[in-house]
N, C-alpha and C. Protein backbone atom coordinates (compact mmCIF):
# COMPACT_ATOMS: atom_id res chain seq x y z
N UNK A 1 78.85 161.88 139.89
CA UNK A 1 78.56 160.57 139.36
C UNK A 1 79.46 159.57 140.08
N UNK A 2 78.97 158.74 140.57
CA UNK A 2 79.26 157.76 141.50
C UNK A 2 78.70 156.40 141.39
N UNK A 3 79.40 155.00 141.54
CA UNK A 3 79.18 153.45 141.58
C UNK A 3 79.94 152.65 142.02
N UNK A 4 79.02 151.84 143.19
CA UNK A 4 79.99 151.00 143.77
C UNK A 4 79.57 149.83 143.34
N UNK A 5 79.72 149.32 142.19
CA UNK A 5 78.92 147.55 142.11
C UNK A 5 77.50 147.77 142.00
N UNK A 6 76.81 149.17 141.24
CA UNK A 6 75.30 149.19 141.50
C UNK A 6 75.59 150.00 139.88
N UNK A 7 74.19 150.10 139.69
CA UNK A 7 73.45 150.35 138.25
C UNK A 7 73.97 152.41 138.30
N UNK A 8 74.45 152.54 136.70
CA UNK A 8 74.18 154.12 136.98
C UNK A 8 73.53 154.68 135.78
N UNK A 9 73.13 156.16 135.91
CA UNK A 9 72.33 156.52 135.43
C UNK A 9 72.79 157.63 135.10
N UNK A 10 72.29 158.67 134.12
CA UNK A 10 72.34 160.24 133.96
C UNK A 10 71.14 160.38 133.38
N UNK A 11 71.20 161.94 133.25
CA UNK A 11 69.74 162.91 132.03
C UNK A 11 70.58 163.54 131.43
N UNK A 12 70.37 163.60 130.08
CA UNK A 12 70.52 164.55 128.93
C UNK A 12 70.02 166.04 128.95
N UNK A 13 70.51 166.97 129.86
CA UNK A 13 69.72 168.03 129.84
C UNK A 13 69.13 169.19 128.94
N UNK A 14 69.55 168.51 127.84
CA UNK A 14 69.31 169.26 126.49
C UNK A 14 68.16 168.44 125.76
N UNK A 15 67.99 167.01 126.40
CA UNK A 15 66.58 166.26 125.81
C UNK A 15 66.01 165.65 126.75
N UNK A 16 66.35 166.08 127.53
CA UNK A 16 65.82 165.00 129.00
C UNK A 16 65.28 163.82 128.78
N UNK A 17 66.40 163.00 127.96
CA UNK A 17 66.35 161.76 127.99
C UNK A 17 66.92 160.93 129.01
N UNK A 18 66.86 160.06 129.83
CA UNK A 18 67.55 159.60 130.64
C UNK A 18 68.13 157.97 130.08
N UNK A 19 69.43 157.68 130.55
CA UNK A 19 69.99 156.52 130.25
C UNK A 19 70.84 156.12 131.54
N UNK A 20 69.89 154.72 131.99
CA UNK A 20 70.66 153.71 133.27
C UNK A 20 71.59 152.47 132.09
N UNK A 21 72.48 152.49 133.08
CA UNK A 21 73.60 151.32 132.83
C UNK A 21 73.17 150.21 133.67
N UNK A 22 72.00 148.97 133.51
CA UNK A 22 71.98 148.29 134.51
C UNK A 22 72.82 147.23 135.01
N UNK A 23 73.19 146.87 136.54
CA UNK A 23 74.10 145.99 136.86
C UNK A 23 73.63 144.63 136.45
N UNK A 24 74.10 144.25 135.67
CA UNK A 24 73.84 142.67 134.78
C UNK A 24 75.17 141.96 135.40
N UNK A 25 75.73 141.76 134.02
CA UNK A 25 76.68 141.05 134.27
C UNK A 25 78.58 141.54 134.65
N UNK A 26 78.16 142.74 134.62
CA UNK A 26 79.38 143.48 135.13
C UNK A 26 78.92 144.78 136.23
N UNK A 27 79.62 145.28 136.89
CA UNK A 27 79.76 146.20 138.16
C UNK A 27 80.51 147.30 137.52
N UNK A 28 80.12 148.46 137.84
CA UNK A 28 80.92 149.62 137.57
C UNK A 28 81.60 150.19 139.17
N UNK A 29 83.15 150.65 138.46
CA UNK A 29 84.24 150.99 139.54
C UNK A 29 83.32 152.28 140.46
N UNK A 30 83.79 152.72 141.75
CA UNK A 30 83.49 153.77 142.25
C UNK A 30 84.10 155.22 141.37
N UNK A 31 83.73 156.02 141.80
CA UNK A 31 84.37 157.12 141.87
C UNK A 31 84.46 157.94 139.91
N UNK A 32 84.40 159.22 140.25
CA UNK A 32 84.06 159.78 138.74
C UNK A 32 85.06 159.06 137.85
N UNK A 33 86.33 158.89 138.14
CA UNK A 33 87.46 159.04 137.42
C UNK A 33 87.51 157.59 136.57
N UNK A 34 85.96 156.83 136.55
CA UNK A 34 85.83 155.37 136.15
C UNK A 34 84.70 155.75 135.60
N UNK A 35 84.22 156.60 134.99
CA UNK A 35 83.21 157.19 134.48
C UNK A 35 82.96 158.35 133.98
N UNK A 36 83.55 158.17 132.30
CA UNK A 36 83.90 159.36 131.84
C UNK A 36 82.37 159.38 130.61
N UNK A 37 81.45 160.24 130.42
CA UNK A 37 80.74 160.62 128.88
C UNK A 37 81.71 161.27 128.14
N UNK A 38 81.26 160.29 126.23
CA UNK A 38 81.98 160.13 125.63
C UNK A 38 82.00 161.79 124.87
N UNK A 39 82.26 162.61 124.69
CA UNK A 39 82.17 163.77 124.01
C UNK A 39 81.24 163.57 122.08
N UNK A 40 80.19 164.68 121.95
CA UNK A 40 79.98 164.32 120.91
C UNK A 40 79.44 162.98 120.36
N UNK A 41 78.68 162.20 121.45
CA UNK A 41 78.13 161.03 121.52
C UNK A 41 77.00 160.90 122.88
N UNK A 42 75.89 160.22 122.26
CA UNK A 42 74.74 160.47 123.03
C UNK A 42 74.28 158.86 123.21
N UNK A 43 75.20 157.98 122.91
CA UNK A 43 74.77 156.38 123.42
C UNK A 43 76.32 156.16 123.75
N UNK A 44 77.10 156.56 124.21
CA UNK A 44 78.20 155.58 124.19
C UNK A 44 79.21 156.52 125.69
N UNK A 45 79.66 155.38 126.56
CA UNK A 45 80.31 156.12 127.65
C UNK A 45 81.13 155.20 127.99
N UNK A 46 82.45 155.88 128.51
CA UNK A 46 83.80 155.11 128.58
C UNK A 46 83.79 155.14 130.16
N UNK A 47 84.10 153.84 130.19
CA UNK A 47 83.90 153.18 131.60
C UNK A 47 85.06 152.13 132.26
N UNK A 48 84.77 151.98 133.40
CA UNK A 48 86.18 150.92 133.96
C UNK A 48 85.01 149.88 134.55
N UNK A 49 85.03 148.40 134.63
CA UNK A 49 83.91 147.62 134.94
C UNK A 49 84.36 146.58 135.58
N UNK A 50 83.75 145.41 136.22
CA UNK A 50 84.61 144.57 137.11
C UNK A 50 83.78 144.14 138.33
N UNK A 51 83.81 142.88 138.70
CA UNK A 51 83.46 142.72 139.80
C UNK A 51 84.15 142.37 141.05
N UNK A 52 83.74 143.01 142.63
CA UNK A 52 85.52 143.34 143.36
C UNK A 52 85.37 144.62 143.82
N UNK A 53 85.71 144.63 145.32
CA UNK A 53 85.76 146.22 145.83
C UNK A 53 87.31 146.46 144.95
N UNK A 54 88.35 145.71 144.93
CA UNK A 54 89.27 146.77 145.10
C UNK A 54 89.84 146.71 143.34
N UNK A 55 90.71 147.53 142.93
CA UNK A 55 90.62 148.11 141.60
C UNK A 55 91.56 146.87 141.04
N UNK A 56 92.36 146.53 141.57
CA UNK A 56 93.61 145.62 141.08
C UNK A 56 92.83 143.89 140.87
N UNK A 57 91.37 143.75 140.85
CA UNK A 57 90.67 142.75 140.71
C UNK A 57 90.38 142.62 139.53
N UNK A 58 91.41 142.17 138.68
CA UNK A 58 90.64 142.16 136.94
C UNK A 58 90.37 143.11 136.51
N UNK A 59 89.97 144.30 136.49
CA UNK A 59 89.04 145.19 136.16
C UNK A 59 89.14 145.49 134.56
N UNK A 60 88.46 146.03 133.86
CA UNK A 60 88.45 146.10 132.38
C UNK A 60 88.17 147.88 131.94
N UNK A 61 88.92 148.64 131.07
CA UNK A 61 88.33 149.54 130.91
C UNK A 61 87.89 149.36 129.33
N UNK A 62 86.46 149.75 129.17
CA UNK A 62 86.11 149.81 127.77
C UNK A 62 84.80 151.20 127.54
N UNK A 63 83.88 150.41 126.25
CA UNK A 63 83.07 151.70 126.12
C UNK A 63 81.58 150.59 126.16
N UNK A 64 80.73 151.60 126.79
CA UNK A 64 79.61 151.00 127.04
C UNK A 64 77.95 151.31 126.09
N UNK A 65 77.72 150.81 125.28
CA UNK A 65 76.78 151.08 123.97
C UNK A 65 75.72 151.36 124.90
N UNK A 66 74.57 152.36 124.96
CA UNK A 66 73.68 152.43 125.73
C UNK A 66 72.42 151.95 124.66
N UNK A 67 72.36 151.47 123.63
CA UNK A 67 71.46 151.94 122.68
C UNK A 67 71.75 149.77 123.03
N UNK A 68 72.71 149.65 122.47
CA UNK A 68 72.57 148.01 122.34
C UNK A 68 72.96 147.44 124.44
N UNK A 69 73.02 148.78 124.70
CA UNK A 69 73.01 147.61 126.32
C UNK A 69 74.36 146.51 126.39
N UNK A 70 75.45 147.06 126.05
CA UNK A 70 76.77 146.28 126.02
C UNK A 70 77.87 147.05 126.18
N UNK A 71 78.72 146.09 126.67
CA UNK A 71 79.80 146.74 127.30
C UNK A 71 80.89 145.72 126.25
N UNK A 72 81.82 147.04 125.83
CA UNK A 72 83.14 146.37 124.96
C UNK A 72 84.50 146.91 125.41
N UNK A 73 84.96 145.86 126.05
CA UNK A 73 86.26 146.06 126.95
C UNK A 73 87.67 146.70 125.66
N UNK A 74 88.19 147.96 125.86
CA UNK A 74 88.95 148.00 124.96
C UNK A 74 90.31 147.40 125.16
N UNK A 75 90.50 147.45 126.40
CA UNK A 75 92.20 147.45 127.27
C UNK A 75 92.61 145.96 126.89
N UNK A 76 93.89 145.68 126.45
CA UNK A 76 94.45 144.49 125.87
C UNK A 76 93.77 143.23 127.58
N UNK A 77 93.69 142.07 127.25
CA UNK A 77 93.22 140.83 128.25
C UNK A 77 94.38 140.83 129.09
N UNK A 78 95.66 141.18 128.60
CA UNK A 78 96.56 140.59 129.94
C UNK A 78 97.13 142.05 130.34
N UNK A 79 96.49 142.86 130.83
CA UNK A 79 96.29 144.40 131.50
C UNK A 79 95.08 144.16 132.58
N UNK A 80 95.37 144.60 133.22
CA UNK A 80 94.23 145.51 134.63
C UNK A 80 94.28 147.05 134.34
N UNK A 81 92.76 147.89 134.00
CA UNK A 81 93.06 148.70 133.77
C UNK A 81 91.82 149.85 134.34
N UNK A 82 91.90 150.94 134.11
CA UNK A 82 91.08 152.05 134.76
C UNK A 82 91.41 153.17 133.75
N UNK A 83 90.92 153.96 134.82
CA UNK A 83 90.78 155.79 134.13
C UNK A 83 90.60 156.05 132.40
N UNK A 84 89.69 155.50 132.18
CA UNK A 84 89.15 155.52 130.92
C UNK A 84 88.74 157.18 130.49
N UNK A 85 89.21 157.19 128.95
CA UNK A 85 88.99 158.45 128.84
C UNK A 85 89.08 158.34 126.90
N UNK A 86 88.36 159.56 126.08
CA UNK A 86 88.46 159.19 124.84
C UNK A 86 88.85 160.53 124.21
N UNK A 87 89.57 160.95 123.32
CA UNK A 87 89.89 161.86 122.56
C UNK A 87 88.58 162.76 122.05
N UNK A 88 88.58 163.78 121.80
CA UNK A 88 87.10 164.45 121.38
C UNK A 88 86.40 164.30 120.42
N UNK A 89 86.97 163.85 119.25
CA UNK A 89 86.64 163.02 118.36
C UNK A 89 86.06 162.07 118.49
N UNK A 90 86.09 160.70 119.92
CA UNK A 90 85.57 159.59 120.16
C UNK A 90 86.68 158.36 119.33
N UNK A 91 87.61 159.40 118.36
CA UNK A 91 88.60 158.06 117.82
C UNK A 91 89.51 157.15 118.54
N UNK A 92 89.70 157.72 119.54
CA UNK A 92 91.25 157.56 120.86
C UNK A 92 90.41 157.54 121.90
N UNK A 93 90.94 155.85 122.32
CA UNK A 93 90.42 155.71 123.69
C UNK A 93 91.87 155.45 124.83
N UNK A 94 91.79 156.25 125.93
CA UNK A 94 92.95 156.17 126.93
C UNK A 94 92.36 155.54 127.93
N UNK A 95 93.89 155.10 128.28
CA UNK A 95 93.55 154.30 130.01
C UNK A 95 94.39 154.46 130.34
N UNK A 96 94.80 154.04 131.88
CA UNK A 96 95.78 153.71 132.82
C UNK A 96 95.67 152.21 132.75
N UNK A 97 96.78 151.32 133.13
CA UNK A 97 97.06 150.08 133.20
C UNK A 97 98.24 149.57 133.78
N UNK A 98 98.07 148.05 134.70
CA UNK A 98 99.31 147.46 135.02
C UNK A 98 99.04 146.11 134.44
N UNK A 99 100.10 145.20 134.51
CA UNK A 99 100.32 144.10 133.92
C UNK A 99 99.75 142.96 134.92
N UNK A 100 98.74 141.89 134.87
CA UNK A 100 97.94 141.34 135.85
C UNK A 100 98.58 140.37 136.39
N UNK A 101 98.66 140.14 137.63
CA UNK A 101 99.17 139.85 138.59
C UNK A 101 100.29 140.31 138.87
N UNK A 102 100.54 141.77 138.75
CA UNK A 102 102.13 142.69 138.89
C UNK A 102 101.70 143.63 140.43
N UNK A 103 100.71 143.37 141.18
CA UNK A 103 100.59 144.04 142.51
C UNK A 103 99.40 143.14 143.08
N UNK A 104 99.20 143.59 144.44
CA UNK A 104 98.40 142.78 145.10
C UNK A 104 97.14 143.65 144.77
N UNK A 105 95.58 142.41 145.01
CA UNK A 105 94.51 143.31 144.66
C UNK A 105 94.31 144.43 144.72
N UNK A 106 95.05 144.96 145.80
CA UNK A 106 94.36 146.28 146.56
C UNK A 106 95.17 147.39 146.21
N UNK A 107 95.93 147.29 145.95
CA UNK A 107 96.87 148.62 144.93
C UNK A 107 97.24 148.42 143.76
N UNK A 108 96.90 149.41 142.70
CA UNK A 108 96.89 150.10 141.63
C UNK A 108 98.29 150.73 141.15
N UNK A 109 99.40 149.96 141.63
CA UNK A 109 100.47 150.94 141.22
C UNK A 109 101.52 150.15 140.47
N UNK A 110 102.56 151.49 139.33
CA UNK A 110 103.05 150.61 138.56
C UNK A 110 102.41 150.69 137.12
N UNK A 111 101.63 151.71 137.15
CA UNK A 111 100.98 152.02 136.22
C UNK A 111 101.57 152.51 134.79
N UNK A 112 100.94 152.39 133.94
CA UNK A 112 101.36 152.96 132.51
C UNK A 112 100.19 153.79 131.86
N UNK A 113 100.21 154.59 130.59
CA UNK A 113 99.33 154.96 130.21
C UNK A 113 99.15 154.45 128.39
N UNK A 114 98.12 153.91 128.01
CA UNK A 114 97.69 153.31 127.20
C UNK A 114 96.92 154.65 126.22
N UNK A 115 96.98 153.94 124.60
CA UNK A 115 95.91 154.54 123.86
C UNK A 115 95.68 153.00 122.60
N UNK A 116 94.52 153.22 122.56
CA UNK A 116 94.22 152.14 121.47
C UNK A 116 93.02 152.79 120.61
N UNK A 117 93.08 152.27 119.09
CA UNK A 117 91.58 153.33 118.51
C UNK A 117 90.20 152.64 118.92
N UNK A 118 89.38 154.02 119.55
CA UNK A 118 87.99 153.49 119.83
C UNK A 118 87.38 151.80 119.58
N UNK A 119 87.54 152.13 117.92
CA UNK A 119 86.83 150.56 117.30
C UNK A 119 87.68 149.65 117.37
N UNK A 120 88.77 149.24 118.11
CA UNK A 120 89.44 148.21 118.30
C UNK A 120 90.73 147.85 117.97
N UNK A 121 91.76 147.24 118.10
CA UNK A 121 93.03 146.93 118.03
C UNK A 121 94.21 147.13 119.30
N UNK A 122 94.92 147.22 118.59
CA UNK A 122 96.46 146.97 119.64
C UNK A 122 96.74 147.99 120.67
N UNK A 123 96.59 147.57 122.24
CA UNK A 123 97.00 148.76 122.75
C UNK A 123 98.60 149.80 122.43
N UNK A 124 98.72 150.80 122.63
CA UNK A 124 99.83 151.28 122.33
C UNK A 124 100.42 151.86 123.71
N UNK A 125 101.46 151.79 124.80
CA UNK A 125 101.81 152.84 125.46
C UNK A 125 102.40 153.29 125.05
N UNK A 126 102.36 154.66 126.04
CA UNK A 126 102.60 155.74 125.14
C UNK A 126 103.37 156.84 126.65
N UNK A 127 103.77 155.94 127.94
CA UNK A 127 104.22 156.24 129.32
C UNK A 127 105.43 155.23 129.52
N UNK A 128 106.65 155.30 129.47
CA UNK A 128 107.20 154.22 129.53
C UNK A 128 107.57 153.68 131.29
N UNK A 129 108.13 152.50 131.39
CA UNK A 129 108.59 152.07 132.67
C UNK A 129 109.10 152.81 133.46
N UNK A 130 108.95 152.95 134.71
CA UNK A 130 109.36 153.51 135.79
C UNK A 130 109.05 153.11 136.95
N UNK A 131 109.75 154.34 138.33
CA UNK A 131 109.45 153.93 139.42
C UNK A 131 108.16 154.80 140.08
N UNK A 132 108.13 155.55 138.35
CA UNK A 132 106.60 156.09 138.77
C UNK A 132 105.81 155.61 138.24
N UNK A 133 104.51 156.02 138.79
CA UNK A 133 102.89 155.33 138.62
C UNK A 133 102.27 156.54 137.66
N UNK A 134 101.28 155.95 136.65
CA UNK A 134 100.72 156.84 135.61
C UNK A 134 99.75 156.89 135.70
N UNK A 135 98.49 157.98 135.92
CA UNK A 135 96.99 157.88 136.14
C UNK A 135 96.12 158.51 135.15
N UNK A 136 95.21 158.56 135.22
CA UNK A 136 93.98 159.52 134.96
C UNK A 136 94.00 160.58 133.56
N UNK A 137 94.49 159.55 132.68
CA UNK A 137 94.32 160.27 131.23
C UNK A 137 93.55 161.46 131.04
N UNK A 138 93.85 162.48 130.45
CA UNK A 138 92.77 163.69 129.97
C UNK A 138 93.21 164.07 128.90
N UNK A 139 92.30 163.96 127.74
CA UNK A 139 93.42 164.47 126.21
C UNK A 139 92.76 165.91 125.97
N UNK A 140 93.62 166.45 125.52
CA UNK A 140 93.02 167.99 125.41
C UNK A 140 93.68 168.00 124.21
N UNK A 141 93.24 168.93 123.30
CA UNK A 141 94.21 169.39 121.93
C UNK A 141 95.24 168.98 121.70
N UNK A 142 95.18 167.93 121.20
CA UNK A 142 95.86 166.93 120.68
C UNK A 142 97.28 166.63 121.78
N UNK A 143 97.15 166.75 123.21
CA UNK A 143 97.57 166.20 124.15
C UNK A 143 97.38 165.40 125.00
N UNK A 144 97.85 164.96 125.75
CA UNK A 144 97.07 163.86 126.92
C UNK A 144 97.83 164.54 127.92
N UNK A 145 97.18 165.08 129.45
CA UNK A 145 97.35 165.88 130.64
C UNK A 145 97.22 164.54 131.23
N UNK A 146 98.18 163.95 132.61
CA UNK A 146 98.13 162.67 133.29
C UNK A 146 98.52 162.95 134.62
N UNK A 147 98.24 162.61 135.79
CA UNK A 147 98.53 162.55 137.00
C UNK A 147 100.12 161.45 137.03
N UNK A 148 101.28 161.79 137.73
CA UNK A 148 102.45 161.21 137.98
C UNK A 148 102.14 161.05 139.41
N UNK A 149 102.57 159.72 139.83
CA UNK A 149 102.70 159.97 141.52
C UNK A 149 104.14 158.77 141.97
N UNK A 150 104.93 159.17 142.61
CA UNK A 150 106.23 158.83 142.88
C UNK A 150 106.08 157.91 143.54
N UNK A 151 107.31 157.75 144.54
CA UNK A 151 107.14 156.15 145.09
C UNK A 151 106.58 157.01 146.79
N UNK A 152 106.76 158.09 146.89
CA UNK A 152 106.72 158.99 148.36
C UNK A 152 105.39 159.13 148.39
N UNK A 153 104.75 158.70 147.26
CA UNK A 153 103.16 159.59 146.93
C UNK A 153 103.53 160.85 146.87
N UNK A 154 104.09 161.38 146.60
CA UNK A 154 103.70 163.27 145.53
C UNK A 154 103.64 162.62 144.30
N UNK A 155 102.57 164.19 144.06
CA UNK A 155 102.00 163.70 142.99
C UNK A 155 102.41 165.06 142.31
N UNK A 156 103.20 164.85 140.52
CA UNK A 156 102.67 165.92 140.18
C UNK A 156 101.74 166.00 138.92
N UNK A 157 101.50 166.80 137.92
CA UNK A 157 100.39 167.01 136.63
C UNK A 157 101.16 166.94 135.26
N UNK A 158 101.19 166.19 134.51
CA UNK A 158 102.26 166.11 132.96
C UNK A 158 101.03 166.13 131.54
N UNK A 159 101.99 166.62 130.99
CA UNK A 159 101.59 166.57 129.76
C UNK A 159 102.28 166.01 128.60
N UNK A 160 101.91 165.44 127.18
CA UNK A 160 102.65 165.02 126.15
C UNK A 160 102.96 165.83 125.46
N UNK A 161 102.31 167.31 125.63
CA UNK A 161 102.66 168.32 124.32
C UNK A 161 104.11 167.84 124.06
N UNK A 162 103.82 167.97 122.29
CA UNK A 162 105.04 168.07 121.87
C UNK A 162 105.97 166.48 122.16
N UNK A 163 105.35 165.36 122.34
CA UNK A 163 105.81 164.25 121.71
C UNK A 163 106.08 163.61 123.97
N UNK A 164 107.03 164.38 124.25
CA UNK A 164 107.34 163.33 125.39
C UNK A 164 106.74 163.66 126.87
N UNK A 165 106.41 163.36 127.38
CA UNK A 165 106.16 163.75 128.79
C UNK A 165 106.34 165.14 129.59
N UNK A 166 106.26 165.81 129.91
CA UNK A 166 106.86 166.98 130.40
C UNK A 166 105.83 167.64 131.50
N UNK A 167 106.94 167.62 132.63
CA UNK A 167 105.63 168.06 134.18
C UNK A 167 105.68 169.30 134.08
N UNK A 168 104.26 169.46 134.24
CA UNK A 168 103.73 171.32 134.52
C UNK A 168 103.36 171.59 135.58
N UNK A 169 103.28 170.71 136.71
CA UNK A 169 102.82 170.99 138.08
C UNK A 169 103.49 169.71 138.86
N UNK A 170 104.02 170.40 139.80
CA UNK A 170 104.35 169.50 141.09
C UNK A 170 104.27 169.76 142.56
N UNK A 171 104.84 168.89 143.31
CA UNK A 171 104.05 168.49 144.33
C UNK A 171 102.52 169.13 144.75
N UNK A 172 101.99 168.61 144.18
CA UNK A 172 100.18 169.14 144.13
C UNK A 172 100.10 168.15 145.38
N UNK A 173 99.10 168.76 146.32
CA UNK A 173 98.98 168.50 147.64
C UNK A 173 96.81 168.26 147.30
N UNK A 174 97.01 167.10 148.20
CA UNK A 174 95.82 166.63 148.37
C UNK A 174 95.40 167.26 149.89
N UNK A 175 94.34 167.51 149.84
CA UNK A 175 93.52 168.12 151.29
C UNK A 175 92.38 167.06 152.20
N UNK A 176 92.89 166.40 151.04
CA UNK A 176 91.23 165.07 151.75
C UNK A 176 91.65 163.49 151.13
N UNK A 177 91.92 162.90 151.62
CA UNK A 177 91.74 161.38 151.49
C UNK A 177 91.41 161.30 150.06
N UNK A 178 92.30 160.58 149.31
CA UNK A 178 91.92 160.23 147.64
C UNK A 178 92.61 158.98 147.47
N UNK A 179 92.66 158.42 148.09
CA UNK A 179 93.02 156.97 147.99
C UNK A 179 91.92 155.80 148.88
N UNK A 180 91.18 155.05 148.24
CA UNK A 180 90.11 153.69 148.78
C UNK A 180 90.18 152.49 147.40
N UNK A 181 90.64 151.61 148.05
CA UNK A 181 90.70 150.70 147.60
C UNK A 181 91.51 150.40 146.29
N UNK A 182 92.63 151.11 146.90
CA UNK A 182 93.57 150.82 145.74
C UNK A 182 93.25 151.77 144.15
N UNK A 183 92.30 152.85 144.24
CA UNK A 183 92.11 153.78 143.54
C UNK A 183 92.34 155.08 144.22
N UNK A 184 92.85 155.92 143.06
CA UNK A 184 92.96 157.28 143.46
C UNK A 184 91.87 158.17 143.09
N UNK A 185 91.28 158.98 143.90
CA UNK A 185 89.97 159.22 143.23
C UNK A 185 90.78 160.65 143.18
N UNK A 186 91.27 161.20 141.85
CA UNK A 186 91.91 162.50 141.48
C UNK A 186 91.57 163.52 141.11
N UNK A 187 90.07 163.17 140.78
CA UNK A 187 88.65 164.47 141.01
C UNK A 187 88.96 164.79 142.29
N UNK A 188 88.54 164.59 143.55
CA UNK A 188 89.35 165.23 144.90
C UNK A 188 90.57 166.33 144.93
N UNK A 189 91.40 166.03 143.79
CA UNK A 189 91.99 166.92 144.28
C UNK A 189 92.86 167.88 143.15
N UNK A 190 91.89 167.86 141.71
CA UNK A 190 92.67 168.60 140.46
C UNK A 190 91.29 168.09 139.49
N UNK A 191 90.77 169.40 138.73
CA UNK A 191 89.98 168.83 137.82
C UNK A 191 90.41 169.69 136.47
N UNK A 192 90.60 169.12 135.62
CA UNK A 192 90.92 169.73 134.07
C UNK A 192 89.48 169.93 133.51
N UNK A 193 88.91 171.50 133.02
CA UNK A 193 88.86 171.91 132.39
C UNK A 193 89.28 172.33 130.67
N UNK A 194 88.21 171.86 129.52
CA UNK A 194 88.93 172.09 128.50
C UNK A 194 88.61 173.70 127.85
């Protein structure tokens, strides 16, 4: 699943229903990791949106109603944000985020990691300040699994079990180009399984 500024689509292969997201008034980011289906939900998909090749352009992450054809930005207004992702429940929605105008368009770094509830309110981080960058939320049993990447670019794999941060994998080595336009596309090079 892939979008560069164009309309996307899937099938339901259990009803072969099909549902397009058409490009109206917002653009969807490239790359999977801006395009997550919501678990346990059959109209609703968590998305990063924006118009702008490169990621550090405004961008908004929210959830996209397929049934009413709308997009509801969850990520607080004075955030730039991505890697949208929702708890299995659909109660907890995650992102990555920086503070807007805190890097130039074209890089994404500087990052934090966000949770706010699905239906609306206060973002919470939940990644504090550093000289590292925070990516690509994945909540698993009652954890959130996140990509760390340093100031060298190594990258390693963390988790919250158990309240604080704690790395379970490091220097994870990329084999192919995962960086365009100021996004890391981190499907390339680590995919979580639940």
């Amino acid at each position: 699943m892939a979008a560069d500024g164009v309309s996307l689509g899937w099938v339901d292969v259990k009803t072969s229903k099909s549902t397009i997201i058409p490009r109206t008034d917002f653009a969807l980011l490239p790359f999977d990791g801006n395009v997550r289906i919501i678990e346990n939900s059959t109209t609703k998909v968590a998305v990063s949106a924006g118009f702008g090749k490169n990621i550090g352009e405004d961008k908004k992450a929210g959830i996209y109603d397929t049934e009413k054809k709308a997009f509801n930005p969850i990520s607080d207004t004075n955030l730039v944000s991505a890697y949208p992702a929702t708890s299995a429940d659909g109660k907890t929605f995650y992102y990555s985020a920086m503070q807007k105008g805190s890097a130039k368009a074209n890089e994404f770094k500087g990052t934090r990691l966000y949770k706010v509830p699905a239906a609306g309110g206060k973002s919470d981080k939940f990644t504090q300040d550093s000289d590292f960058s925070d990516y690509a939320p994945v909540p698993v049993n009652g954890s959130v699994l996140f990509a760390r990447q340093a100031k060298d670019m190594s990258l390693s794999i963390w988790t919250t079990k158990g309240g604080e941060p704690k790395k379970i994998a490091d220097n994870v080595k990329a084999l192919t180009n995962y960086y365009e336009y100021g996004y890391y596309n981190f499907d390339k090079i680590f995919t979580i399984h639940k």
